[in-house]
N, C-alpha and C. Protein backbone atom coordinates (compact mmCIF):
# COMPACT_ATOMS: atom_id res chain seq x y z
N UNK A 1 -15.34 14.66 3.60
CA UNK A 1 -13.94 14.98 3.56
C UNK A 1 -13.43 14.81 2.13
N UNK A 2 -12.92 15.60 1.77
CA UNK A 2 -12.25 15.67 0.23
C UNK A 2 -11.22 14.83 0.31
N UNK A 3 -10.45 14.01 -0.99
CA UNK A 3 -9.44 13.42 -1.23
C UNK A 3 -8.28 14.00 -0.34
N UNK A 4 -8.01 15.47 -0.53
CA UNK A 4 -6.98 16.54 -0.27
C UNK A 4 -6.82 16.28 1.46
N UNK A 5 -7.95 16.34 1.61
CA UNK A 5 -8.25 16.30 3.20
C UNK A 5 -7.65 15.18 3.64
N UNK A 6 -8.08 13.94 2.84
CA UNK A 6 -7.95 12.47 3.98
C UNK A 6 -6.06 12.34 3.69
N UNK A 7 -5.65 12.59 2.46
CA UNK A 7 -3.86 12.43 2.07
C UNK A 7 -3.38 13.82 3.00
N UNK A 8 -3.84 14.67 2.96
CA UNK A 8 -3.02 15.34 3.94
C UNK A 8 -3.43 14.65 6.43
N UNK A 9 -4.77 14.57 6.16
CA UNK A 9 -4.86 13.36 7.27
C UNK A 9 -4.15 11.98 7.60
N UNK A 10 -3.69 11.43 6.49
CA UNK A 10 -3.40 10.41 6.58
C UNK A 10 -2.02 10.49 6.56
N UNK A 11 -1.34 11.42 6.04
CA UNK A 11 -0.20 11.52 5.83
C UNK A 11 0.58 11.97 7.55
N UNK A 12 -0.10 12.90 7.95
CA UNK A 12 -0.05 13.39 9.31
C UNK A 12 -0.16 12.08 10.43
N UNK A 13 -1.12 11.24 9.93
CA UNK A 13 -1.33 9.88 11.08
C UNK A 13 0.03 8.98 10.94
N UNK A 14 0.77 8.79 9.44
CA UNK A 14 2.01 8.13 9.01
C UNK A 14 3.15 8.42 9.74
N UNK A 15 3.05 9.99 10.32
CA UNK A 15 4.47 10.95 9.94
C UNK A 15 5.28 9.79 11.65
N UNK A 16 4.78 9.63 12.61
CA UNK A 16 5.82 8.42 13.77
C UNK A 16 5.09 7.39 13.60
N UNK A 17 4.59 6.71 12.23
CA UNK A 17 4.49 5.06 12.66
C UNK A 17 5.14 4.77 11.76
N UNK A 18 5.29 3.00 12.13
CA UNK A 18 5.63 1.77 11.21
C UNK A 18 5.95 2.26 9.80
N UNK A 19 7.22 2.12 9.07
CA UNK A 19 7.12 2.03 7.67
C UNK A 19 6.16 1.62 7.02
N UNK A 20 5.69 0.39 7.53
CA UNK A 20 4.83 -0.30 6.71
C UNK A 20 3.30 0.06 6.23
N UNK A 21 2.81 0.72 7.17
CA UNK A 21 1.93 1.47 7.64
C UNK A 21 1.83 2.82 6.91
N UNK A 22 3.21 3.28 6.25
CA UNK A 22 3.06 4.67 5.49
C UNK A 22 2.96 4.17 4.14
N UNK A 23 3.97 2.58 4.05
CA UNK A 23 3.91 2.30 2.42
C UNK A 23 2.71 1.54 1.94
N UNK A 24 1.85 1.28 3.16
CA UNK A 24 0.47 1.32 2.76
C UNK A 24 -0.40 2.46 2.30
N UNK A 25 -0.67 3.60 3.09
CA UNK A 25 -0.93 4.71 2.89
C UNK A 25 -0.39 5.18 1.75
N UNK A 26 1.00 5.50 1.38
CA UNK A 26 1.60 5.97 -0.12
C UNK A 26 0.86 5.18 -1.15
N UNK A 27 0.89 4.37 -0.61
CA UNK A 27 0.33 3.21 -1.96
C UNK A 27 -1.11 3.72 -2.77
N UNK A 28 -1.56 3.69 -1.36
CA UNK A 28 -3.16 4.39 -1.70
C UNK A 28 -3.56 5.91 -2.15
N UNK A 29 -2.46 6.70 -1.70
CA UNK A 29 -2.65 7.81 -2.26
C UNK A 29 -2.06 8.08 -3.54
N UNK A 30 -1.02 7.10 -4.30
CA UNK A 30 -0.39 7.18 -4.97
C UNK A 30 -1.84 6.95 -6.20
N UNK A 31 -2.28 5.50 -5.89
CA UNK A 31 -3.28 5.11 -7.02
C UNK A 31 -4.34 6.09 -6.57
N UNK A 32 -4.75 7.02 -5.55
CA UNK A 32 -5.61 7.76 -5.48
C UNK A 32 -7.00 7.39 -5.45
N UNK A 33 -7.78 6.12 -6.05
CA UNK A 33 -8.60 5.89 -6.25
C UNK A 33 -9.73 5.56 -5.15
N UNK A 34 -9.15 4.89 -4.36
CA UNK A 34 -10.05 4.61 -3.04
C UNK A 34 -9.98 6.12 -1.92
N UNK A 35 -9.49 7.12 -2.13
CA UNK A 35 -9.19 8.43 -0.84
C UNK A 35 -10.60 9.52 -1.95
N UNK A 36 -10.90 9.13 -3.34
CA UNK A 36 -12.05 9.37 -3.93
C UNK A 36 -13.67 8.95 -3.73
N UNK A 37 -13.42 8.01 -2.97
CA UNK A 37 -14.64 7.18 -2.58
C UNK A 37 -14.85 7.31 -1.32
N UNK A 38 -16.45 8.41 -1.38
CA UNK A 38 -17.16 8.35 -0.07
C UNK A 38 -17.34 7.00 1.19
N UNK A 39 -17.57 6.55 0.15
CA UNK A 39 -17.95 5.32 0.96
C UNK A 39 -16.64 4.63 1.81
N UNK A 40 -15.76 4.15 1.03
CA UNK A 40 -14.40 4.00 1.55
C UNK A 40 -14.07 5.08 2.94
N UNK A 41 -14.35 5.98 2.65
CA UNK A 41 -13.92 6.78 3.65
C UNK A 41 -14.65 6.97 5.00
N UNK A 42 -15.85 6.74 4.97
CA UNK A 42 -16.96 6.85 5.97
C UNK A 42 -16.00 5.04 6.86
N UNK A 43 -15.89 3.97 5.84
CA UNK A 43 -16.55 2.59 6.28
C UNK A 43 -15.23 2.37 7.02
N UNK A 44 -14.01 3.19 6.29
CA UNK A 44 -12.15 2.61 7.03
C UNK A 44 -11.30 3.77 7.05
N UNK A 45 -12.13 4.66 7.70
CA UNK A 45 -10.77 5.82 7.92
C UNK A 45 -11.98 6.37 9.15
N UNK A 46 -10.74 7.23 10.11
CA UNK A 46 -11.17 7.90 11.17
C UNK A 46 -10.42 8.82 11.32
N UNK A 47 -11.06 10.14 11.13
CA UNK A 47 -10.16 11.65 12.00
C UNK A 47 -10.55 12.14 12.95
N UNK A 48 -9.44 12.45 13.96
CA UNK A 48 -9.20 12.24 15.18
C UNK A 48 -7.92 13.08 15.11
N UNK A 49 -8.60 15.02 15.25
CA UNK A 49 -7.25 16.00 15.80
C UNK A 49 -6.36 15.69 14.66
N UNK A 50 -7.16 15.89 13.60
CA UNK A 50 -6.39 16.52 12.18
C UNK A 50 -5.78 15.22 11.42
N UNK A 51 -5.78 14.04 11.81
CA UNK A 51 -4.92 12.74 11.76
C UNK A 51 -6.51 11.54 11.46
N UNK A 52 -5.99 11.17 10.21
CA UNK A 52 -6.68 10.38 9.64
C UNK A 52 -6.15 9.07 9.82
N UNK A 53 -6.52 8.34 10.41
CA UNK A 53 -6.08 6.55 10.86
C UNK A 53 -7.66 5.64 9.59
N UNK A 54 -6.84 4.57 8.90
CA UNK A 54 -7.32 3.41 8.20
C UNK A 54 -7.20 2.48 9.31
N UNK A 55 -8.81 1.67 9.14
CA UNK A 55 -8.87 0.51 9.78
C UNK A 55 -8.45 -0.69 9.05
N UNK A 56 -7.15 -1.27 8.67
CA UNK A 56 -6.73 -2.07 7.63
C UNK A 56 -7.85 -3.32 7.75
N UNK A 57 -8.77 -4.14 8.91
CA UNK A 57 -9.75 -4.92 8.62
C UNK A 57 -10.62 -4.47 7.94
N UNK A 58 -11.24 -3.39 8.31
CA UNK A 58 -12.44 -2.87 7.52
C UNK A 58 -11.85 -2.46 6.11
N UNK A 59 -10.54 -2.06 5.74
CA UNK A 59 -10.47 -2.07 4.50
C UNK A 59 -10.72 -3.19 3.42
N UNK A 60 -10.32 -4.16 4.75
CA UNK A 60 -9.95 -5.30 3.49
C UNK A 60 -11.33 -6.02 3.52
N UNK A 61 -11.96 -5.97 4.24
CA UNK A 61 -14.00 -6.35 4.25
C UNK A 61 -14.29 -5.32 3.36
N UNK A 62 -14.24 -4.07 3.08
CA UNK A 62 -14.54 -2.90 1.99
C UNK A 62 -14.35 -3.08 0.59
N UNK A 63 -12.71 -3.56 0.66
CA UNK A 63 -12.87 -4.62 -0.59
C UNK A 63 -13.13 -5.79 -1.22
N UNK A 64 -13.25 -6.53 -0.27
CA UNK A 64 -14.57 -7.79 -1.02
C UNK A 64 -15.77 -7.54 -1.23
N UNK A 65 -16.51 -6.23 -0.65
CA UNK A 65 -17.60 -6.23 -0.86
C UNK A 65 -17.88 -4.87 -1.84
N UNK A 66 -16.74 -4.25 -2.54
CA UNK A 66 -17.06 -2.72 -2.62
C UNK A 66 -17.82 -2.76 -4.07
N UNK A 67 -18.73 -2.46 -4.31
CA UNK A 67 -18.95 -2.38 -5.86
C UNK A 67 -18.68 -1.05 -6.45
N UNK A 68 -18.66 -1.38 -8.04
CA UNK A 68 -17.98 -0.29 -9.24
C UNK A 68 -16.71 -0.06 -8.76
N UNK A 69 -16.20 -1.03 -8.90
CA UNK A 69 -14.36 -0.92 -8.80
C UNK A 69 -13.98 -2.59 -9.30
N UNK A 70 -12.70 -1.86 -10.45
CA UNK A 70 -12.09 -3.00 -10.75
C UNK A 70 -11.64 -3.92 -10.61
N UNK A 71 -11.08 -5.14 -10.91
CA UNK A 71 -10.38 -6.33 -10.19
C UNK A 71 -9.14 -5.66 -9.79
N UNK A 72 -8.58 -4.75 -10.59
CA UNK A 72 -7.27 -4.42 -9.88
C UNK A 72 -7.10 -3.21 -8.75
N UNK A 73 -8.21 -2.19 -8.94
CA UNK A 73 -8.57 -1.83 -7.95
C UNK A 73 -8.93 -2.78 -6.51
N UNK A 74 -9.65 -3.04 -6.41
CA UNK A 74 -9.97 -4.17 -5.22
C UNK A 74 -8.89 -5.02 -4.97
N UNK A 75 -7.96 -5.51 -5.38
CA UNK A 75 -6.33 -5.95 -5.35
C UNK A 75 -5.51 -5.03 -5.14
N UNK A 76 -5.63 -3.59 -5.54
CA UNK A 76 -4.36 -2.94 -4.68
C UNK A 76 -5.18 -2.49 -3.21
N UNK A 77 -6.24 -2.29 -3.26
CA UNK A 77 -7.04 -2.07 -1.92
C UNK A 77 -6.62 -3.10 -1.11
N UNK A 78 -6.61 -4.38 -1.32
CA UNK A 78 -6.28 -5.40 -0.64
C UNK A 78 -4.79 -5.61 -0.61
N UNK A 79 -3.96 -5.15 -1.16
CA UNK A 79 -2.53 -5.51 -0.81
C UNK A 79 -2.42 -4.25 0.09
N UNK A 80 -3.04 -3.01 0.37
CA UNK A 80 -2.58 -1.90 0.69
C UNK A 80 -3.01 -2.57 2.13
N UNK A 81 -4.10 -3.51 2.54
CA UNK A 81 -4.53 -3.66 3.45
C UNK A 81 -3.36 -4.39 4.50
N UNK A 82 -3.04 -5.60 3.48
CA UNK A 82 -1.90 -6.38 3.49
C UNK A 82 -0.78 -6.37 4.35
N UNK A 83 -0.10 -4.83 3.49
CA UNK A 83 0.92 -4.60 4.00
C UNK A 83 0.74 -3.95 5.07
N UNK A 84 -0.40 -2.87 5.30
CA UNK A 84 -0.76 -1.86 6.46
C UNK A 84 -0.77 -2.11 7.51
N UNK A 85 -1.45 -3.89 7.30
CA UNK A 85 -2.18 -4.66 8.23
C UNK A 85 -0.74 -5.79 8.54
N UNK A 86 0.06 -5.52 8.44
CA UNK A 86 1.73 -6.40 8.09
C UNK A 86 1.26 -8.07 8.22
N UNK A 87 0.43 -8.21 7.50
CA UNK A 87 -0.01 -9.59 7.39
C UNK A 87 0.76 -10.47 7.15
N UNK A 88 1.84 -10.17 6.61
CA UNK A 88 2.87 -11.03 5.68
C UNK A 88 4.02 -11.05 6.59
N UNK A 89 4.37 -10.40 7.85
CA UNK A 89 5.61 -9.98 8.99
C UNK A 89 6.27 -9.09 7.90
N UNK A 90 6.11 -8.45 7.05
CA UNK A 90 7.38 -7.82 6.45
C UNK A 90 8.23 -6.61 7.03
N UNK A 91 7.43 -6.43 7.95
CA UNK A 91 7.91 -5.17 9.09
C UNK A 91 9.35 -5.92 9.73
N UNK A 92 9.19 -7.34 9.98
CA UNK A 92 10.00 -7.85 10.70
C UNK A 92 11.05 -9.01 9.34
N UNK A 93 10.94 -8.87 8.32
CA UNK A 93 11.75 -9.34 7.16
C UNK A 93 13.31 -9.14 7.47
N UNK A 94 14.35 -10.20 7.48
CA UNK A 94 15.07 -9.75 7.47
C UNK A 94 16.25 -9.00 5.60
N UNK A 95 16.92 -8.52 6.06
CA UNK A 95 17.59 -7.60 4.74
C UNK A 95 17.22 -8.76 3.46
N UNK A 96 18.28 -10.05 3.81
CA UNK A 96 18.28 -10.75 3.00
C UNK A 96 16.92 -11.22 2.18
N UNK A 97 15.99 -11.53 3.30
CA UNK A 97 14.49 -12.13 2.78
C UNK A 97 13.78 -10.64 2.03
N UNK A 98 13.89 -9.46 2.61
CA UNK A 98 13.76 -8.05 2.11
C UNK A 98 13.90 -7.84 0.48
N UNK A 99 14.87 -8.33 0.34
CA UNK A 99 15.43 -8.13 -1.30
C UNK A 99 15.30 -9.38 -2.28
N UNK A 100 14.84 -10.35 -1.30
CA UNK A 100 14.44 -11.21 -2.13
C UNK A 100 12.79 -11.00 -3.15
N UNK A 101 12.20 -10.77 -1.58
CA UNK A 101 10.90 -10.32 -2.13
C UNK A 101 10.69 -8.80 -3.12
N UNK A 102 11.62 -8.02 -3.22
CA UNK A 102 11.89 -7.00 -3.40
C UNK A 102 11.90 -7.61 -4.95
N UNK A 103 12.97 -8.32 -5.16
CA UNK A 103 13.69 -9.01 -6.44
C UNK A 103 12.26 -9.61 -7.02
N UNK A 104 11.21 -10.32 -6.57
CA UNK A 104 10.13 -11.07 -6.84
C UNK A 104 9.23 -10.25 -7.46
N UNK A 105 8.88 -9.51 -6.66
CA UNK A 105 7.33 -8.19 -6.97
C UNK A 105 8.26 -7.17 -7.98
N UNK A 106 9.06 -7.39 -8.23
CA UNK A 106 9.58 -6.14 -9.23
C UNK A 106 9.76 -7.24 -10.49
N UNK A 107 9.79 -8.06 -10.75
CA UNK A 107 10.11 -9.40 -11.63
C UNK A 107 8.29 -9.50 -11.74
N UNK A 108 7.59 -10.03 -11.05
CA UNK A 108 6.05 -9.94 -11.34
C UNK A 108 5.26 -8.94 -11.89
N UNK A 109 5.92 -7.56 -11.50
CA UNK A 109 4.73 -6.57 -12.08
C UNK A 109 5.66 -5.76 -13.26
N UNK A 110 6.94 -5.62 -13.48
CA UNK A 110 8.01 -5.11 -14.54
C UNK A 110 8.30 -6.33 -15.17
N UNK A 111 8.22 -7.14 -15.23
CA UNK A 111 8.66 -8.62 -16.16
C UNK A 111 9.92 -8.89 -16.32
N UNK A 112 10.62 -8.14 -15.64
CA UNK A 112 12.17 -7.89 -15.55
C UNK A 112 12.73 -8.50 -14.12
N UNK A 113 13.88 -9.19 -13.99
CA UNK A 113 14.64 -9.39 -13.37
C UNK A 113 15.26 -7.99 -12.85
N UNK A 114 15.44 -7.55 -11.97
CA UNK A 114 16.51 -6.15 -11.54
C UNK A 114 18.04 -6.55 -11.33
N UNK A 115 17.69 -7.61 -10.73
CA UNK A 115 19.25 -8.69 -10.56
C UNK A 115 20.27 -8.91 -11.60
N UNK A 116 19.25 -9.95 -12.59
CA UNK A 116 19.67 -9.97 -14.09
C UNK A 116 20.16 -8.78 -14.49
N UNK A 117 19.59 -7.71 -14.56
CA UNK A 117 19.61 -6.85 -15.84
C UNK A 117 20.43 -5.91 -15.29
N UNK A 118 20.94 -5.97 -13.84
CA UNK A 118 22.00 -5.43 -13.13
C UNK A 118 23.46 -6.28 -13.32
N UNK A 119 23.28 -7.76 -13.48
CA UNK A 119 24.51 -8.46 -14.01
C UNK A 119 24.81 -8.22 -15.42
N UNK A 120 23.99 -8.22 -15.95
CA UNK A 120 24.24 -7.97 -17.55
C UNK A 120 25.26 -7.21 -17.77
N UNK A 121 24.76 -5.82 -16.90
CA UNK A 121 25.36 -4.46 -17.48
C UNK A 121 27.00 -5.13 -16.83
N UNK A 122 27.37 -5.61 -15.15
CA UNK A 122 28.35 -6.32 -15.13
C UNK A 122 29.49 -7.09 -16.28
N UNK A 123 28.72 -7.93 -16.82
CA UNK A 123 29.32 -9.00 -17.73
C UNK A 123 29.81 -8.11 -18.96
N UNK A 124 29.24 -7.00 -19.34
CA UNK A 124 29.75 -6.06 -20.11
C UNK A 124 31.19 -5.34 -20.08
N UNK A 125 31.76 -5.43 -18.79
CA UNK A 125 32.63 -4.46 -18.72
C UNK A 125 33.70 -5.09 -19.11
């Protein structure tokens, strides 16, 4: 199955589930890198009537063991698993805890506050 194949499969398996479950999937098709890999695809995806379903366990066993892939590869494989796999309840987050974590992972991977740098422009006026 070609890349083309499993993002348009997978996208079709997304279209009535879980948010969480698609912003796993986006995630992965976004970095593209793992929907390139045979192997990945044989070991944690299944089509089934045009609809490509990830087994988020077997993903995340795929990436501890996958070789020729980066540390950060194998880390977004594993957060994609993460969230897919709603390991964390974030399906069930409420607003407040939502934007906290929201506020956190955008501060960790942009080095920026969004909060801050949204008061700033505030304190300006």
């Amino acid at each position: 199955m070609t890349p083309e194949e499993l993002t348009t499969g997978l996208r079709k398996w997304t279209q009535g589930h879980d948010l969480h479950v698609r912003a796993a999937v986006e995630l992965l098709i976004s970095h593209g890198y793992w929907l390139h890999r045979d192997d990945f695809a044989a070991a944690c995806t299944e089509t089934f009537r045009g609809e490509t379903s990830i087994d988020w366990t077997h993903a995340r066993e795929f990436a501890e063991e996958a070789p020729g892939c980066s540390t950060l590869q194998r880390r977004l494989l594993l957060l994609a698993a993460a969230i897919g796999g709603d390991d964390f309840g974030l399906s069930k987050t409420s607003d407040q805890d939502a934007k906290a974590i929201i506020r956190a992972v955008t501060t960790a991977v942009t080095g920026t506050d969004p909060e801050a740098a949204g008061n700033a422009g505030r304190d300006q006026r």
